[in-house]
Protein backbone atom coordinates (compact mmCIF):
# COMPACT_ATOMS: atom_id res chain seq x y z
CA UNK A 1 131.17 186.14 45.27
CA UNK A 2 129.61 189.48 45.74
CA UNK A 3 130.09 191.63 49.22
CA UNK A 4 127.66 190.38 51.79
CA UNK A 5 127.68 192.92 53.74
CA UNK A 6 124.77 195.53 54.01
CA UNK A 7 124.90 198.63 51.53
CA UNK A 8 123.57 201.79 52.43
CA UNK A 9 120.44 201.56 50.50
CA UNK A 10 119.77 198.25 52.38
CA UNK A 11 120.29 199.83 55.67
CA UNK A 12 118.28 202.89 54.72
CA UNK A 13 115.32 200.15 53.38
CA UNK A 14 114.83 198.25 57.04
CA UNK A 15 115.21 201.93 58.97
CA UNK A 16 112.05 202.48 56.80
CA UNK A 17 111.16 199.28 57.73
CA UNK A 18 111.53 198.98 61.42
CA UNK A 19 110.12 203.01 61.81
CA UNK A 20 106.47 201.11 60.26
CA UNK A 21 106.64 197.78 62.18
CA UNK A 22 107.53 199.68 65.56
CA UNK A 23 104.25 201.63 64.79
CA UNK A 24 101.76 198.80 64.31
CA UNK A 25 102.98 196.11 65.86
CA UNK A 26 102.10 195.36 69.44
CA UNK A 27 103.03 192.38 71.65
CA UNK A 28 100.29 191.92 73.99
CA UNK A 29 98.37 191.95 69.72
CA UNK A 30 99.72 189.14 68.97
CA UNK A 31 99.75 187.23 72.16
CA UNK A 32 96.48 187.58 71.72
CA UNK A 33 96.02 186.31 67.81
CA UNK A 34 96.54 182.77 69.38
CA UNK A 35 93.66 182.82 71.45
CA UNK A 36 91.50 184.47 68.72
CA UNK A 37 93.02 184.76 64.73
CA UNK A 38 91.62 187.21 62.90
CA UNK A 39 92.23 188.53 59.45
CA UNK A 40 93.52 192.06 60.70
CA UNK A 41 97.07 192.86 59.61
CA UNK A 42 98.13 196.20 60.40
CA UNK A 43 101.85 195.04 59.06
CA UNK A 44 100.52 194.24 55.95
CA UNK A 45 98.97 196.79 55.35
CA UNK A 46 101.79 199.24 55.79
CA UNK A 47 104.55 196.85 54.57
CA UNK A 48 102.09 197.14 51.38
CA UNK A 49 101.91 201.15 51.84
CA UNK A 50 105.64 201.33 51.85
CA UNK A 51 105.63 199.31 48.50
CA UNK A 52 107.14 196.46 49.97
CA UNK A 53 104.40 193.60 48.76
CA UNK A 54 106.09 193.76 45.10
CA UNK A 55 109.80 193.75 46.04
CA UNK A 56 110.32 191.00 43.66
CA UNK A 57 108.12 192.10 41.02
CA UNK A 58 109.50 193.56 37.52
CA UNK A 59 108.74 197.41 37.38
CA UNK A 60 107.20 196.62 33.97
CA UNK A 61 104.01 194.73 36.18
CA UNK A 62 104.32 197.68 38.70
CA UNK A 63 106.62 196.55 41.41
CA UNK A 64 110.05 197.89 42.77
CA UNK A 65 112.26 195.37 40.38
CA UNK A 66 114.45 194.91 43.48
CA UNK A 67 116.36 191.21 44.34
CA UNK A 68 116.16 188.75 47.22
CA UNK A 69 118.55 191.02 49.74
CA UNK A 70 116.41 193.69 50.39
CA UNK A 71 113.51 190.80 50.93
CA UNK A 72 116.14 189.40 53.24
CA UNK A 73 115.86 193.10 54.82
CA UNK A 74 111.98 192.76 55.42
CA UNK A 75 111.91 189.46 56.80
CA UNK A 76 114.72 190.55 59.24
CA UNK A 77 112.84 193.33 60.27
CA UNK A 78 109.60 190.85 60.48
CA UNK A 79 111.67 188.41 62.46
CA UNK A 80 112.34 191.53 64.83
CA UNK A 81 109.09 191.88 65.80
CA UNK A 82 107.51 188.61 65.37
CA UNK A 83 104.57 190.91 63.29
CA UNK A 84 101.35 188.85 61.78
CA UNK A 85 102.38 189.52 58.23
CA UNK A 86 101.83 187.03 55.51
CA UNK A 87 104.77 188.33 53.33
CA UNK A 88 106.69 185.70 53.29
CA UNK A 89 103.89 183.58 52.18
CA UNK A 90 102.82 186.35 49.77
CA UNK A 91 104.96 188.51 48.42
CA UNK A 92 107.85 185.96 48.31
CA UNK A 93 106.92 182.04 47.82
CA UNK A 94 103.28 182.88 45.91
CA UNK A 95 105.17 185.74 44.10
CA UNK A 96 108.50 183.52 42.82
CA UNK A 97 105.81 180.28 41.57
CA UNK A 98 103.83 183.27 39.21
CA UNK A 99 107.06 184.81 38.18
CA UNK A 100 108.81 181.21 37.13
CA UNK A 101 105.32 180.26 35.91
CA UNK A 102 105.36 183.26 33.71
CA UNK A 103 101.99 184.29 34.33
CA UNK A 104 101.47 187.90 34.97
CA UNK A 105 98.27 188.37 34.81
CA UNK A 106 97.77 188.99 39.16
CA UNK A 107 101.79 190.26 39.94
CA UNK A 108 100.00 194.13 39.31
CA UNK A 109 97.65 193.31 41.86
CA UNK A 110 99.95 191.40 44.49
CA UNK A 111 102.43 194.42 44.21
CA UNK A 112 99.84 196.88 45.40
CA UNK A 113 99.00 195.08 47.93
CA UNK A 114 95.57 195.01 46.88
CA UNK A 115 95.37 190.76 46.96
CA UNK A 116 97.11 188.12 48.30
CA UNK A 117 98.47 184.97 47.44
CA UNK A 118 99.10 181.64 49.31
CA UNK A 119 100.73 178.39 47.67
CA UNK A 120 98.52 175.96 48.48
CA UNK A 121 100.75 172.84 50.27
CA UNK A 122 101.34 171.71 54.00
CA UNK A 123 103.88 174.38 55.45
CA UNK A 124 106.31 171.30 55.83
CA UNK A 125 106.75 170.76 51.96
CA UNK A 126 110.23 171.92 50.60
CA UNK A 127 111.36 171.59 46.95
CA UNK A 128 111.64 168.70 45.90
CA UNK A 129 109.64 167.30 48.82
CA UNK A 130 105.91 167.98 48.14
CA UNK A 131 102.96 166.15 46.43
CA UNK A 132 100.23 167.96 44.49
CA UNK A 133 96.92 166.84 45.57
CA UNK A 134 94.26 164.76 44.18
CA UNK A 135 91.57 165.65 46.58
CA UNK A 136 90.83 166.43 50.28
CA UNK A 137 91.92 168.87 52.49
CA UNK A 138 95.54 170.49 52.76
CA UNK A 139 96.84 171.40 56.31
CA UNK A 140 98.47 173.39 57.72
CA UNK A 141 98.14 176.65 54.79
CA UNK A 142 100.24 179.63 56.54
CA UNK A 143 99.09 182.74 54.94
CA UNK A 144 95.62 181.33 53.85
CA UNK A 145 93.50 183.07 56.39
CA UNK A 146 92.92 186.21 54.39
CA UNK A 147 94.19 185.35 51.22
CA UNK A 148 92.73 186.34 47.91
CA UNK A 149 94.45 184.13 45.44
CA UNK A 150 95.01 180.37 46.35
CA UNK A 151 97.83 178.96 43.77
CA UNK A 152 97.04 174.92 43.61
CA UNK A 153 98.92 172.14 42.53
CA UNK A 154 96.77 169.52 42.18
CA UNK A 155 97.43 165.88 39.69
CA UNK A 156 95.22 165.23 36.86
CA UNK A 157 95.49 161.74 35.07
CA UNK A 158 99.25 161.79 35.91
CA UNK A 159 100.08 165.37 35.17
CA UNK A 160 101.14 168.32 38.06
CA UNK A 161 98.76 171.39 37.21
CA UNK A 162 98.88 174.57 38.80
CA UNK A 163 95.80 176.78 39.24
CA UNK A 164 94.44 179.32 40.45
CA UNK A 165 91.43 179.50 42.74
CA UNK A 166 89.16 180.22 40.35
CA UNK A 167 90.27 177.54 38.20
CA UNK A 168 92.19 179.03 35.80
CA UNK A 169 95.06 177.43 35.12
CA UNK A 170 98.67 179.14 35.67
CA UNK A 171 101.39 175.72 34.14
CA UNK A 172 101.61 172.21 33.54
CA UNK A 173 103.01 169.88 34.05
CA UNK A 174 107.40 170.12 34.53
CA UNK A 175 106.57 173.54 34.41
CA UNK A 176 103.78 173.75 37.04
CA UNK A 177 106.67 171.58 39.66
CA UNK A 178 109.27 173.93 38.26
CA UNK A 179 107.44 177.04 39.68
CA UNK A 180 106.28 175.42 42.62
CA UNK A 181 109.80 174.65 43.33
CA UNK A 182 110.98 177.79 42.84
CA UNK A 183 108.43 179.25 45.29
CA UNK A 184 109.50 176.99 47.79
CA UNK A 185 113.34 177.76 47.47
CA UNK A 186 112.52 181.28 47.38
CA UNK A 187 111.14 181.17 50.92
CA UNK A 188 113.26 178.82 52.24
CA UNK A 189 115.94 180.89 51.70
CA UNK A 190 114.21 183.90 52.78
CA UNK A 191 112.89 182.14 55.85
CA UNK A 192 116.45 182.22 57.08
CA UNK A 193 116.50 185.93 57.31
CA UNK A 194 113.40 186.03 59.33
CA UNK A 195 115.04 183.57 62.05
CA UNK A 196 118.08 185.74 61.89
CA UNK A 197 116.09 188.47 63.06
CA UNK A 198 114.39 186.47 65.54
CA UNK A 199 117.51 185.41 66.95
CA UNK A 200 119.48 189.05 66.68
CA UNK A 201 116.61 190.40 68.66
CA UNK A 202 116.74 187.80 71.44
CA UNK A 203 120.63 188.25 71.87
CA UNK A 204 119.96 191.91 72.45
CA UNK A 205 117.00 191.65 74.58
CA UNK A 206 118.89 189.38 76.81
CA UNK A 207 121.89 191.24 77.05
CA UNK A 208 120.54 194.45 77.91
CA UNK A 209 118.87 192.33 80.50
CA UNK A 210 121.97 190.76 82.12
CA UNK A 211 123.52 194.43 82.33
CA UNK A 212 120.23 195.44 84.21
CA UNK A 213 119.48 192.34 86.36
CA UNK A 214 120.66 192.94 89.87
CA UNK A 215 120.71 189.42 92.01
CA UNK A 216 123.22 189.01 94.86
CA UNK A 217 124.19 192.37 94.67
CA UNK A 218 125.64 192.72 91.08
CA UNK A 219 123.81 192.34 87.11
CA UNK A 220 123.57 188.93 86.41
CA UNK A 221 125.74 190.09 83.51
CA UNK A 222 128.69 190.17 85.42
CA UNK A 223 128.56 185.88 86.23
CA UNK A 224 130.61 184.03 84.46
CA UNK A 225 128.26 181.05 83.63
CA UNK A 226 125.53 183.82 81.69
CA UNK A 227 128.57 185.62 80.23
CA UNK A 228 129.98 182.43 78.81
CA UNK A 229 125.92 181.50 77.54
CA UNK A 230 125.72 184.83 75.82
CA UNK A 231 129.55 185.08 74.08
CA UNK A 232 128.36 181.24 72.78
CA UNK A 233 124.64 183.06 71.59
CA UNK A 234 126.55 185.83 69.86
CA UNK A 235 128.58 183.28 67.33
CA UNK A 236 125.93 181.09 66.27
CA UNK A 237 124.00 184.30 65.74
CA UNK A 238 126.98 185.79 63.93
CA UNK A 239 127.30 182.47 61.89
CA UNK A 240 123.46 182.23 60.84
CA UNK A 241 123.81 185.97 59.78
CA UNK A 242 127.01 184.89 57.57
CA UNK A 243 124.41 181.74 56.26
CA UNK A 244 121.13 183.87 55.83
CA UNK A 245 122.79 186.53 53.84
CA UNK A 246 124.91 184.16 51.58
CA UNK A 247 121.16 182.37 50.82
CA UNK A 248 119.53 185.21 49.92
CA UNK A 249 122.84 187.00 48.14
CA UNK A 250 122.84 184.02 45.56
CA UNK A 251 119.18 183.84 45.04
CA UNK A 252 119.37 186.89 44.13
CA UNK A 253 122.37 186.22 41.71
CA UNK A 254 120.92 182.90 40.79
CA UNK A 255 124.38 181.60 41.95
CA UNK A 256 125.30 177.81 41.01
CA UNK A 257 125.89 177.96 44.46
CA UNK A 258 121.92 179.06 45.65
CA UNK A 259 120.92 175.76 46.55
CA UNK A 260 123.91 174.80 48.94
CA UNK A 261 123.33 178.27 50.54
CA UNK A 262 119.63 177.65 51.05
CA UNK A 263 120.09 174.21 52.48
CA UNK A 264 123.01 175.82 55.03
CA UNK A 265 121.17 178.37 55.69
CA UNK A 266 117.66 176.42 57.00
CA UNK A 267 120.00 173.89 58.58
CA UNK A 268 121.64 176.18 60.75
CA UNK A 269 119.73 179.07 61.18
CA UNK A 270 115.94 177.53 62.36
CA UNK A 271 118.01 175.93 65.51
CA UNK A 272 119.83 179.26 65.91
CA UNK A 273 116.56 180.85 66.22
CA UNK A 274 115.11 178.25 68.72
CA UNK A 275 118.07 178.34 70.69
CA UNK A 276 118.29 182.43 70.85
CA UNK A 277 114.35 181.84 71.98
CA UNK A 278 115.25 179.12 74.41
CA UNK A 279 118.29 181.36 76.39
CA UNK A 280 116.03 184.46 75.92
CA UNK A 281 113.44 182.94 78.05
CA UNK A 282 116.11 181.04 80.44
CA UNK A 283 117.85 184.07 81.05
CA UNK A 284 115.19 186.58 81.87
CA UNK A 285 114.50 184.12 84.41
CA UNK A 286 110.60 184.43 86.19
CA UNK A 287 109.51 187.39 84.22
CA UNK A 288 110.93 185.35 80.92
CA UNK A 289 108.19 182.42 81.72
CA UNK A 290 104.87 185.07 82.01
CA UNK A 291 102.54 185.50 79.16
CA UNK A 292 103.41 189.32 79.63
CA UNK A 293 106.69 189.11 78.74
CA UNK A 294 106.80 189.21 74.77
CA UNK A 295 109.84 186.36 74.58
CA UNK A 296 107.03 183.74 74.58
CA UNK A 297 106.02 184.78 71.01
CA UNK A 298 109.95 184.50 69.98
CA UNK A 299 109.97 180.54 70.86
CA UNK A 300 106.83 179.61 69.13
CA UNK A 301 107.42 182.08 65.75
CA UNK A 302 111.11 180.05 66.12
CA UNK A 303 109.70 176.56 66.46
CA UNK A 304 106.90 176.99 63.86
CA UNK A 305 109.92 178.40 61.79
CA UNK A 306 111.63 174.96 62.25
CA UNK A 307 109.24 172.90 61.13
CA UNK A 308 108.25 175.68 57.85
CA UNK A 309 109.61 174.80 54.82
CA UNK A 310 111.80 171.71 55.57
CA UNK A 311 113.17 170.48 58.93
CA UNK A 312 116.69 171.17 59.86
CA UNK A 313 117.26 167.33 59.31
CA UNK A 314 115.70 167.19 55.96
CA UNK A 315 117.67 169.91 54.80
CA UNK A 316 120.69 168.85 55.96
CA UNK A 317 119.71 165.32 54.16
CA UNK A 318 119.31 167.65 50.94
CA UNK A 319 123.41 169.12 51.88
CA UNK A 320 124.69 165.70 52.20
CA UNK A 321 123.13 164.89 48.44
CA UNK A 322 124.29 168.08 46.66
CA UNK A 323 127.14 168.32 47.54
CA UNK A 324 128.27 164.27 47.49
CA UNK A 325 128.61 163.31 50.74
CA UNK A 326 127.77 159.25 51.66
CA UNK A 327 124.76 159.00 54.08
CA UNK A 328 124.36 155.46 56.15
């Protein structure tokens, strides 16, 4: 097992990456990208300036060459700040099917920055768990609003095919499911770090908070019942760190182990992250229930995270299976 803990060029990457997001991204923005979505993403566009959209792109096909833990870095930092960037949709899932597809004919392009990709299934579908359509409309896409390269699978006469938009066609058959799969463990075990994130910056938030919160005289802090929610807060988001960096650690290693981790990892962490969102907003009390305050945008990125890529349940049905235990 390699060290899991964070090496300085990792550290130096998300103080890059924070510096940007802190920048462009705005709360009252987004609150306001529910009422009216738009294709304007200011983090994209510098996440792509910084190099970031071809992390896990060879440097022969112009990207950085670099492995799933400084992703992991990113999609902290995006879980941070809840930003409106399709990376994970992009530059990881789309990005892993065309790599394990072995077609490398667009990765110059999605490295730039200059297009992006979307897999084309529900948001729900995890490895293993998806069906290539025959016809009719997919929903929900996340990332396709935007997007400049839809990845397909579709079934012809039997057979999975992957294409492109344009209807060229990237695999075939086990090799088309092979890269789909891939692309869908990829972000499922990337997804993790983004909830970690989420859930790191609630516990802070919240804290800093209780130490400023005056109410019968002293912080809020100081009770005993908040101080007892918060020490609870601060191990499960110790634990899904532990989980989230062990997923993307052996994706990056392709580890034996990789698809334990990832199945840990989106067990535990997406109810971490709801639950960091749920005491965020419980805790900061009437300000914490206002459309003002930004913790709102926390509990709906966390339960659309939930639901992304495989429910907590399903993967936890997928843990029971790989690693032998009996299910009744």
């Amino acid at each position: 097992m390699s060290d899991l803990l964070y090496t300085d060029v990792e550290e130096s990457l998300r103080s890059s990456v924070r510096g940007a997001l802190q920048r462009v991204v705005e709360p009252g923005e987004v609150a306001d990208l529910y009422d009216s979505p738009k294709d304007e993403a200011p983090a994209w566009s510098v996440l792509a300036d910084l190099g970031l959209a071809g992390l896990l792109i060879p440097e022969e096909h112009d990207g950085a060459g670099a492995s799933a833990r400084e992703v992991a870095i990113v999609l902290e930092e995006l879980g941070r700040t809840v930003a409106p960037a399709p990376f994970l949709e992009s530059a990881v899932i789309a990005t892993s099917v065309l790599l394990e597809a072995g077609d490398t004919d667009l990765l110059s392009a999605l490295a730039a920055g200059e297009r992006r990709a979307v897999l084309v299934l529900p948001w729900s579908a995890r490895a293993g768990a998806w069906t290539a359509a025959e016809s009719g409309s997919i929903a929900p896409v996340a990332g396709a609003i935007g997007a400049d390269v839809f990845l397909v699978p579709t079934t012809v006469d039997g057979t999975v095919r992957l294409v492109a938009h344009d209807s060229a066609e990237v695999a075939e058959g086990d090799a088309a499911a092979a890269a789909v799969d891939a692309g869908l463990r990829a972000g499922a075990a990337l997804l993790a770090s983004e909830q970690l994130g989420l859930a790191q910056w609630c516990l802070t938030t919240t804290v800093e908070y209780a130490k400023t919160r005056v109410q019968f005289a002293r912080p809020i802090g100081s009770f005993q019942a908040i101080k007892h929610r918060l020490a609870d807060l601060y191990l499960e988001v110790a634990q899904a760190q532990a989980a989230a960096r062990y997923a993307a650690d052996t994706l990056a290693r392709d580890d034996a182990d990789a698809p334990v981790a990832q199945a840990v990892a989106q067990a535990y962490c997406s109810e971490v992250a709801v639950h960091a969102a749920e005491e965020a907003l419980q805790l900061h009390g009437g300000i914490g229930m206002t459309w003002e305050h930004p913790v709102h945008l926390y509990l709906k990125r966390a339960k659309s995270d939930q639901l992304a890529l495989g429910t907590p349940a399903a993967h936890r049905s997928d843990l029971a299976h790989l690693v032998d235990l009996p299910q009744h």
